[in-house]
Protein backbone atom coordinates (compact mmCIF):
# COMPACT_ATOMS: atom_id res chain seq x y z
CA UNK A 1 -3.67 21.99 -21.50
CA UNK A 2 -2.30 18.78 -23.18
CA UNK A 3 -3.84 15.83 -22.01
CA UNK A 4 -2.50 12.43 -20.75
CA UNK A 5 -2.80 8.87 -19.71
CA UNK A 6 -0.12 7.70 -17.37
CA UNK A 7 0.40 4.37 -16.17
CA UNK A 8 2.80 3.21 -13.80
CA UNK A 9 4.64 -0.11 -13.51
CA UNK A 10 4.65 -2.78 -10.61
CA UNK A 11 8.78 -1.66 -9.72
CA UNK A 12 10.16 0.67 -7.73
CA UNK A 13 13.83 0.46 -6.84
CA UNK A 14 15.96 -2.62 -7.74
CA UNK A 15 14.63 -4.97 -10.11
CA UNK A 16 16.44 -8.05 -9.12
CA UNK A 17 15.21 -10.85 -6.66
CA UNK A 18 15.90 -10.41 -2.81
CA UNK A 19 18.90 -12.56 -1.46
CA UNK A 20 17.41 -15.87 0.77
CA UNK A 21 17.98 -14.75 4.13
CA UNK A 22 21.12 -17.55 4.28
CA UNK A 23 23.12 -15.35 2.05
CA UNK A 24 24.74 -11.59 1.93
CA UNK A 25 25.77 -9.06 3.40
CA UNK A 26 22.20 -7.56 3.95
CA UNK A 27 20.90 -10.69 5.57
CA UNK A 28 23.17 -10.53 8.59
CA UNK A 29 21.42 -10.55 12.28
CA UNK A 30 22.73 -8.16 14.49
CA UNK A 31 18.84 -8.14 16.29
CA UNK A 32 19.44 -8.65 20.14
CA UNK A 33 16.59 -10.85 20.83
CA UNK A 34 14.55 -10.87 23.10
CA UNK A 35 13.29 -7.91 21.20
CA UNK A 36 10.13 -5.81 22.55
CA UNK A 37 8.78 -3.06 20.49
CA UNK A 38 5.10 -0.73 20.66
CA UNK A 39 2.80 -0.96 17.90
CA UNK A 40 -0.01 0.43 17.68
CA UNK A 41 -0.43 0.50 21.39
CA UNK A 42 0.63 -2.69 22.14
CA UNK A 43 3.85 -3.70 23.33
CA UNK A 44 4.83 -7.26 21.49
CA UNK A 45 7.71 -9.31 22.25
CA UNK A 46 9.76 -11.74 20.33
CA UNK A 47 11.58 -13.79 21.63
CA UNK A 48 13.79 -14.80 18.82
CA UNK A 49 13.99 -14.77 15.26
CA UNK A 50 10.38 -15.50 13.21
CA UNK A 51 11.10 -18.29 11.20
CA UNK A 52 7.39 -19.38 10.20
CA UNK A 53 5.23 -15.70 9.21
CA UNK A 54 1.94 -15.49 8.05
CA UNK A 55 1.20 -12.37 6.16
CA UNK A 56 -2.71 -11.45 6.04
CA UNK A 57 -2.38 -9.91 2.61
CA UNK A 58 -0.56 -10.01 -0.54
CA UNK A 59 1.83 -6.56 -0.26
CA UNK A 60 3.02 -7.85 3.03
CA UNK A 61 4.23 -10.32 1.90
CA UNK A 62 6.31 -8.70 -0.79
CA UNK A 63 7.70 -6.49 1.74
CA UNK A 64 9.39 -9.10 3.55
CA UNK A 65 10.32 -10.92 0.31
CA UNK A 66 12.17 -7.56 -0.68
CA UNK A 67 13.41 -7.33 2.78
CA UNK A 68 15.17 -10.92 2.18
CA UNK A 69 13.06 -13.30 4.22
CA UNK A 70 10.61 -14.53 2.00
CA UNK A 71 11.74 -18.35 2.74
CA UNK A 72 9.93 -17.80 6.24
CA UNK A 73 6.48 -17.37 5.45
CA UNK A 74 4.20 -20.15 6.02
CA UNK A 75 1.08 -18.81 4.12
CA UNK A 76 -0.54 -15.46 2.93
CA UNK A 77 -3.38 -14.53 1.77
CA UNK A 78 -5.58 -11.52 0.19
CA UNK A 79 -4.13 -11.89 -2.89
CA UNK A 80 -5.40 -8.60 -5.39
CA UNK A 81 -3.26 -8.28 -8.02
CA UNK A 82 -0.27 -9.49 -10.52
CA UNK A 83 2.92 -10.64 -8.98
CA UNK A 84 5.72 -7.97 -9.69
CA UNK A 85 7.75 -9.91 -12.20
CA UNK A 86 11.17 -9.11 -9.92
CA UNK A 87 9.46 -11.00 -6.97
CA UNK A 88 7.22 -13.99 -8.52
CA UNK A 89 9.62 -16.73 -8.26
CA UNK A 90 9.77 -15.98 -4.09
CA UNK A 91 6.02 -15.34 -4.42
CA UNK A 92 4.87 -18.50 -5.85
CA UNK A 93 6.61 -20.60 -3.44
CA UNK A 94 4.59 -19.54 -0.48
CA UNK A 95 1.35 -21.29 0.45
CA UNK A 96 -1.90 -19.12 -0.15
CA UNK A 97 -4.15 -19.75 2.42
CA UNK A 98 -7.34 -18.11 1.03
CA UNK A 99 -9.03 -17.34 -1.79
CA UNK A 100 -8.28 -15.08 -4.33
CA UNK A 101 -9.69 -11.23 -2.62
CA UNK A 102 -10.54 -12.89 0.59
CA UNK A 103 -8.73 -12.81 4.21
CA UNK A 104 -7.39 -15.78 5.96
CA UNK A 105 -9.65 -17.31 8.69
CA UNK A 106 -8.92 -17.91 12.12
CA UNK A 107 -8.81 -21.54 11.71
CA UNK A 108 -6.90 -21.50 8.61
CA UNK A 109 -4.12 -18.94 9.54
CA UNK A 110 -3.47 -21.57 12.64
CA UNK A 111 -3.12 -24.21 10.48
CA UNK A 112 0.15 -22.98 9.37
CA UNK A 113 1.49 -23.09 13.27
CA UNK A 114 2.90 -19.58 13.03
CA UNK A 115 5.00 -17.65 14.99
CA UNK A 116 4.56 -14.22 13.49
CA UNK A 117 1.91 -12.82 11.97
CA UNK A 118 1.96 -9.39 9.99
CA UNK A 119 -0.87 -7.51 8.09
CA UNK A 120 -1.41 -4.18 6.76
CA UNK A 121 -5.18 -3.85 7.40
CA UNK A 122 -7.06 -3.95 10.78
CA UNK A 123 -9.85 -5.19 9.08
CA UNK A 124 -8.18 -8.51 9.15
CA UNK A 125 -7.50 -8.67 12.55
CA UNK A 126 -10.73 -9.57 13.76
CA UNK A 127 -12.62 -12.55 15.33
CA UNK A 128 -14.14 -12.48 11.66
CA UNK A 129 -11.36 -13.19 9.44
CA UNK A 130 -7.89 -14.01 10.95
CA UNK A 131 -8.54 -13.53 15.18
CA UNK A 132 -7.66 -10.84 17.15
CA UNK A 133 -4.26 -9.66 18.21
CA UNK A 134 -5.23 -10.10 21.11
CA UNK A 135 -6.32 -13.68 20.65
CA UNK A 136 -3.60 -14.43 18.59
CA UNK A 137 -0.87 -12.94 21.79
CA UNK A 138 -2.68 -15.32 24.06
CA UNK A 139 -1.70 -18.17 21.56
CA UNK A 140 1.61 -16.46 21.81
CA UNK A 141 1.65 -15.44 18.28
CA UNK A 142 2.96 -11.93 18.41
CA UNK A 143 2.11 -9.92 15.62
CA UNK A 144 2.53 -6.38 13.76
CA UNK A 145 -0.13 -4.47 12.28
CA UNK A 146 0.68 -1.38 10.25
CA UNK A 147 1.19 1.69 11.96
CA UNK A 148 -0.92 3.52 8.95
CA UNK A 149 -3.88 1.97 9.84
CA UNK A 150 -4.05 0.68 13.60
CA UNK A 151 -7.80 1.91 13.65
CA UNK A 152 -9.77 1.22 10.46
CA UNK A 153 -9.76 3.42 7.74
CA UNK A 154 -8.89 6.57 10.66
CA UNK A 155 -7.10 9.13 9.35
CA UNK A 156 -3.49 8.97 10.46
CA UNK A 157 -2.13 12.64 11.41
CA UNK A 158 1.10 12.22 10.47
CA UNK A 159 0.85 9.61 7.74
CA UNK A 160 4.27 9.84 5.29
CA UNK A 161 6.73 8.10 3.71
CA UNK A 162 9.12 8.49 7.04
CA UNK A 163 6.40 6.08 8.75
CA UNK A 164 6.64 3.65 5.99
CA UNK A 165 10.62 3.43 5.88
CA UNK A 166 10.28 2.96 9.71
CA UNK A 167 8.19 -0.20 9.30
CA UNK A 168 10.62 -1.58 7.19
CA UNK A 169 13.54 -0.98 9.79
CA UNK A 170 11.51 -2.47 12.32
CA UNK A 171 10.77 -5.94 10.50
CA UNK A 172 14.03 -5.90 9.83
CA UNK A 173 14.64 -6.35 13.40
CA UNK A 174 12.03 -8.12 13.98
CA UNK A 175 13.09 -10.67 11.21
CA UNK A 176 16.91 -10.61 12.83
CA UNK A 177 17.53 -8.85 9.28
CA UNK A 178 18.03 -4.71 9.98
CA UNK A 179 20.63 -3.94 7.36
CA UNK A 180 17.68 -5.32 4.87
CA UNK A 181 15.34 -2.98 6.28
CA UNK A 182 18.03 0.02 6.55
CA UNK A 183 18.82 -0.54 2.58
CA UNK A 184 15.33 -1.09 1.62
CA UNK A 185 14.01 2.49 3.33
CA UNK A 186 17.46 4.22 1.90
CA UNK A 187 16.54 2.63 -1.53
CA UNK A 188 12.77 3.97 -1.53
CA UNK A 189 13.85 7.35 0.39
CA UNK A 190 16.02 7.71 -3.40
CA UNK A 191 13.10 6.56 -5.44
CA UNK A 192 10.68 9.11 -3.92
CA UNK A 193 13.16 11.71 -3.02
CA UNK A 194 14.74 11.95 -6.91
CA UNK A 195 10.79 12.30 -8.22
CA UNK A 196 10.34 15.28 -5.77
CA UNK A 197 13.53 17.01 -7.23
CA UNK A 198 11.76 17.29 -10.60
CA UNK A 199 8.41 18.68 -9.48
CA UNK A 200 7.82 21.13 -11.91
CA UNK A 201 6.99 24.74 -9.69
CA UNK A 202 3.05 26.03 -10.40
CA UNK A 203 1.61 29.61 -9.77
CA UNK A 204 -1.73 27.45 -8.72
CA UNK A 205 -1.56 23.84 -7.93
CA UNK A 206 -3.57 21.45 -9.48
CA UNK A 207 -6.49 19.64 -8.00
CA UNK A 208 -6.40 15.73 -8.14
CA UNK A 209 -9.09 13.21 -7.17
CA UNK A 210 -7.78 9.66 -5.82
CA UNK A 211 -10.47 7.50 -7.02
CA UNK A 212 -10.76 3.71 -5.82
CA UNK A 213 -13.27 2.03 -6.64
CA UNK A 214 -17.25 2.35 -6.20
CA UNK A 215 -19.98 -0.08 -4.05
CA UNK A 216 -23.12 0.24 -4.89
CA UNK A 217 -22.62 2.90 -7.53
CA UNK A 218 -20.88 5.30 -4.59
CA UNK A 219 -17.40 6.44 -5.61
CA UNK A 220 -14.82 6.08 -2.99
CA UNK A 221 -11.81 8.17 -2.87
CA UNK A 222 -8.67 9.24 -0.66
CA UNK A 223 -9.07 11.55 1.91
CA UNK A 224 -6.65 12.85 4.60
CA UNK A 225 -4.38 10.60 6.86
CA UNK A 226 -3.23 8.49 4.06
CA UNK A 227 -0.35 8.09 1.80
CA UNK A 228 -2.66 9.65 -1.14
CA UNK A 229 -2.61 13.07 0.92
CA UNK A 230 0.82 12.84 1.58
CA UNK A 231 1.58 12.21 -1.62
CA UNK A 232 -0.53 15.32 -2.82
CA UNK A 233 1.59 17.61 -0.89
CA UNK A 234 5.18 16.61 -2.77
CA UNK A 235 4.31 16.72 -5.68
CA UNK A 236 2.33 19.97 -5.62
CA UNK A 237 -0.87 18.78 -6.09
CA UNK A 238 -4.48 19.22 -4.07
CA UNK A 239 -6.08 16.30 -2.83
CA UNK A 240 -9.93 17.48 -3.13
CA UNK A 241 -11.29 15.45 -0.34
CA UNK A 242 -8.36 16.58 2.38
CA UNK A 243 -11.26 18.04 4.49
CA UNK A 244 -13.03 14.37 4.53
CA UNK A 245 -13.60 12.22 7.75
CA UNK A 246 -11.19 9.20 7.15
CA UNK A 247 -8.65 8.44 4.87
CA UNK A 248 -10.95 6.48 2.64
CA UNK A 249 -13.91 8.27 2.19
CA UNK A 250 -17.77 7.77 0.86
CA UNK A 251 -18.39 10.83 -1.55
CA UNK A 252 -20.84 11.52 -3.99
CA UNK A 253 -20.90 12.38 -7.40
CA UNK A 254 -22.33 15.85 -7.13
CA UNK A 255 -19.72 16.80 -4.55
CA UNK A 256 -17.06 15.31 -7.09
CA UNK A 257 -18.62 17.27 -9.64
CA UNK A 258 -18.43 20.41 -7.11
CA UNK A 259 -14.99 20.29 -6.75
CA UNK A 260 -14.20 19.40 -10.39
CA UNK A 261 -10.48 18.35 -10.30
CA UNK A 262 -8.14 18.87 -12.56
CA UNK A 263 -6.75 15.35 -12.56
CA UNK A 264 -8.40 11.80 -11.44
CA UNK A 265 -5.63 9.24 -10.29
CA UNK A 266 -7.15 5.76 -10.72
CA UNK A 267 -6.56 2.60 -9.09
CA UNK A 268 -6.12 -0.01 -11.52
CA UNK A 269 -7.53 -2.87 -9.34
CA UNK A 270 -7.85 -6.44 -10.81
CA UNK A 271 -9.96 -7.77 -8.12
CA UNK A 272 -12.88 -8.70 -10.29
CA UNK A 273 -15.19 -6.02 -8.79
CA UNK A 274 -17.23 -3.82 -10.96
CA UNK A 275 -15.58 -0.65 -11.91
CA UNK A 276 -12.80 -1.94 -10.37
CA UNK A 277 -10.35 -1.79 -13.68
CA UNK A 278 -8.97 1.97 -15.01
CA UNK A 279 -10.45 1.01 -18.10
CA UNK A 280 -13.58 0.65 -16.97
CA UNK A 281 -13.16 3.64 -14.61
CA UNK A 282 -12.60 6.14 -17.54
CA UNK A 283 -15.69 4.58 -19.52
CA UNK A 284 -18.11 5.20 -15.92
CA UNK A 285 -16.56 8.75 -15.98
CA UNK A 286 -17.20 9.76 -19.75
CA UNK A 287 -20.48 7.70 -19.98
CA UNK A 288 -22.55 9.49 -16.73
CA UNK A 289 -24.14 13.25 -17.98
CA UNK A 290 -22.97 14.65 -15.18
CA UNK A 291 -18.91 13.30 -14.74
CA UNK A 292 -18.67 13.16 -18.43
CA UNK A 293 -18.32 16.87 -17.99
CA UNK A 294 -15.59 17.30 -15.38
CA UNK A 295 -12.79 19.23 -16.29
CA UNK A 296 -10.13 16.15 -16.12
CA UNK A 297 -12.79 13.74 -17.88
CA UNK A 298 -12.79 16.02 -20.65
CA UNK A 299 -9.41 16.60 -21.29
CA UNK A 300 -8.51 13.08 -20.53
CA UNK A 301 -6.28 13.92 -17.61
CA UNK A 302 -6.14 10.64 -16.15
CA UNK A 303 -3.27 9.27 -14.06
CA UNK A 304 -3.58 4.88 -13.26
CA UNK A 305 -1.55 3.35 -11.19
CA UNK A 306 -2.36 0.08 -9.11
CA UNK A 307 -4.69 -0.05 -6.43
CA UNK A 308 -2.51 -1.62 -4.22
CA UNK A 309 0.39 1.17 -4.47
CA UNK A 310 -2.43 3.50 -2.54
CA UNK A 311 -2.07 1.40 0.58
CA UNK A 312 1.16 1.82 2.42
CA UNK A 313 3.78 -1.04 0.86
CA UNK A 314 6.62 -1.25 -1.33
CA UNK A 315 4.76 -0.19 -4.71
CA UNK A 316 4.08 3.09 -2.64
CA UNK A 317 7.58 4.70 -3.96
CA UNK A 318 6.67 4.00 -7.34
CA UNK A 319 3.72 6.64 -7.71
CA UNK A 320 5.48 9.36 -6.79
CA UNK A 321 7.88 9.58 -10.01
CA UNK A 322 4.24 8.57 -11.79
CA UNK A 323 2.01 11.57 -10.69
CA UNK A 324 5.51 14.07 -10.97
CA UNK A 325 5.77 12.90 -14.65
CA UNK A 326 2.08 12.99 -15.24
CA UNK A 327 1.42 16.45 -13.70
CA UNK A 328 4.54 17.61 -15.31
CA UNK A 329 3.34 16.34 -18.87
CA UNK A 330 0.41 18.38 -18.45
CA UNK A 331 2.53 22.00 -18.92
């Protein structure tokens, strides 16, 4: 087999800056406010238009700046990685109200006065780190927590891109924006469905490890319920942790070694964290006796793309042309 080492870029979709929410087509409100919708098991209600969002993390965020609104947020927070270049002027102009890796506190997010809050962990919604949706609905600060992870780290049975496009179209709405959200999902539905059409057929597929990161020396890695496994199954590939417990699984490195896969996907992750980089990934992986002697180690079959683009957000799109072009280079 040849061997590669495929990166993949920040992008997916258009390159160019969002339109302010003030101008174009795409930033016309048709939302009929008051507007109630169910997430996550909870009905929330808004009564008009958000015009001052905190986002708990970085990538959401850059959702709504792609979906046009960036000018309303107030503050953000878990900030990971890079800016994508397209983005960074909107980016930069919004308060960060916590340190670089860490979640907004309670007191902090309130700070801001806001009247929407959105996150894409449930980690972060808790009396810990930013309150409680529940807390935050008695302030009456509605909110919207990702429907990918509205118990933590639980696998998510039908987990897909479909679910992801339909969070889009609903902050559209919620924003008073849902042509932006219909034209962002019908611009990643392209992305991801024009990689697909070039998945090159195999008589066996081949068997691909999503690894994270490690804690402690334990390597963490994708398991069912996630975008990773969904992901898998277009473009052909085996996810070998689909049988694991939650979607982001504890493993060890005998069972890795067990299941030997053909390919490792790494998340490049520039948090700071040991092994966190896909540079120093690959050197953990060819330096330990008994990983230095997988099968994808060996023949260099390594795949990086950034951590983030794992989680459900925008840069989600971008791995699937990634993984079809680094399977495919394979032969």
């Amino acid at each position: 087999m040849v061997s590669t080492v495929l990166a993949v870029s920040a992008v997916a979709g258009c390159a160019a800056e969002p339109p302010s929410r003030t101008g174009g087509k795409a930033a016309t409100s048709t939302t009929a406010y008051p507007l109630t919708l169910e997430n996550c098991g909870t009905d929330v209600t808004f009564e008009a238009g958000p015009e001052k969002v905190v986002t708990l993390n970085q990538t959401a965020a850059e959702i709504l700046i792609r979906l046009g609104v960036g000018d309303r947020i107030a503050g953000t927070g878990y900030e990971i990685e890079k800016t994508p270049p397209a983005i960074a002027a909107a980016y930069e102009r919004i308060p960060v109200l916590s340190a670089p890796g860490a979640e907004i506190k309670h007191e902090k997010l309130l700070e801001a006065q806001p009247d929407f809050v959105y996150g894409s962990f449930a980690s972060m919604f808790t009396k810990e780190q930013s309150g409680t949706r529940e807390q935050l609905h008695d302030l009456g600060v509605p909110t919207y927590l990702t429907e990918f992870d509205c118990d933590y780290h639980a696998s998510v049975a039908d987990a897909d891109f479909a679910m992801l496009f339909e969070e889009y179209r609903r902050l559209g709405r919620i924003m008073g924006v849902p042509e932006a959200g219909e034209k962002l999902a019908a611009e990643q539905k392209a992305v991801v469905d024009k990689a697909v059409s070039a998945v090159e057929k195999r008589d066996e597929p081949l068997k691909v490890m999503w690894f994270y990161s490690t804690y402690e020396g334990i390597p963490w890695a994708a398991g069912p319920g996630g975008l990773p496994q969904h992901i898998s199954g277009l473009v052909g590939a085996e996810n070998i942790f689909a049988d694991a417990r939650t979607k982001w699984a504890e493993v060890s490195w005998d069972e890795v070694a067990a299941r030997d896969p053909d390919v490792i996907i790494l998340a490049d992750l520039t948090r700071g964290e040991p092994n966190d980089t896909a540079r120093e990934k690959i050197e953990l992986l060819k330096k330990d006796p008994l990983t230095s002697r997988l099968a994808a180690v060996e023949g260099n079959r390594f795949i990086t793309v950034p951590g983030s683009h794992m989680d459900p957000g925008y840069g989600s799109a971008s791995v699937v042309p990634a993984l079809v072009d680094g399977l495919n280079g394979l032969g």
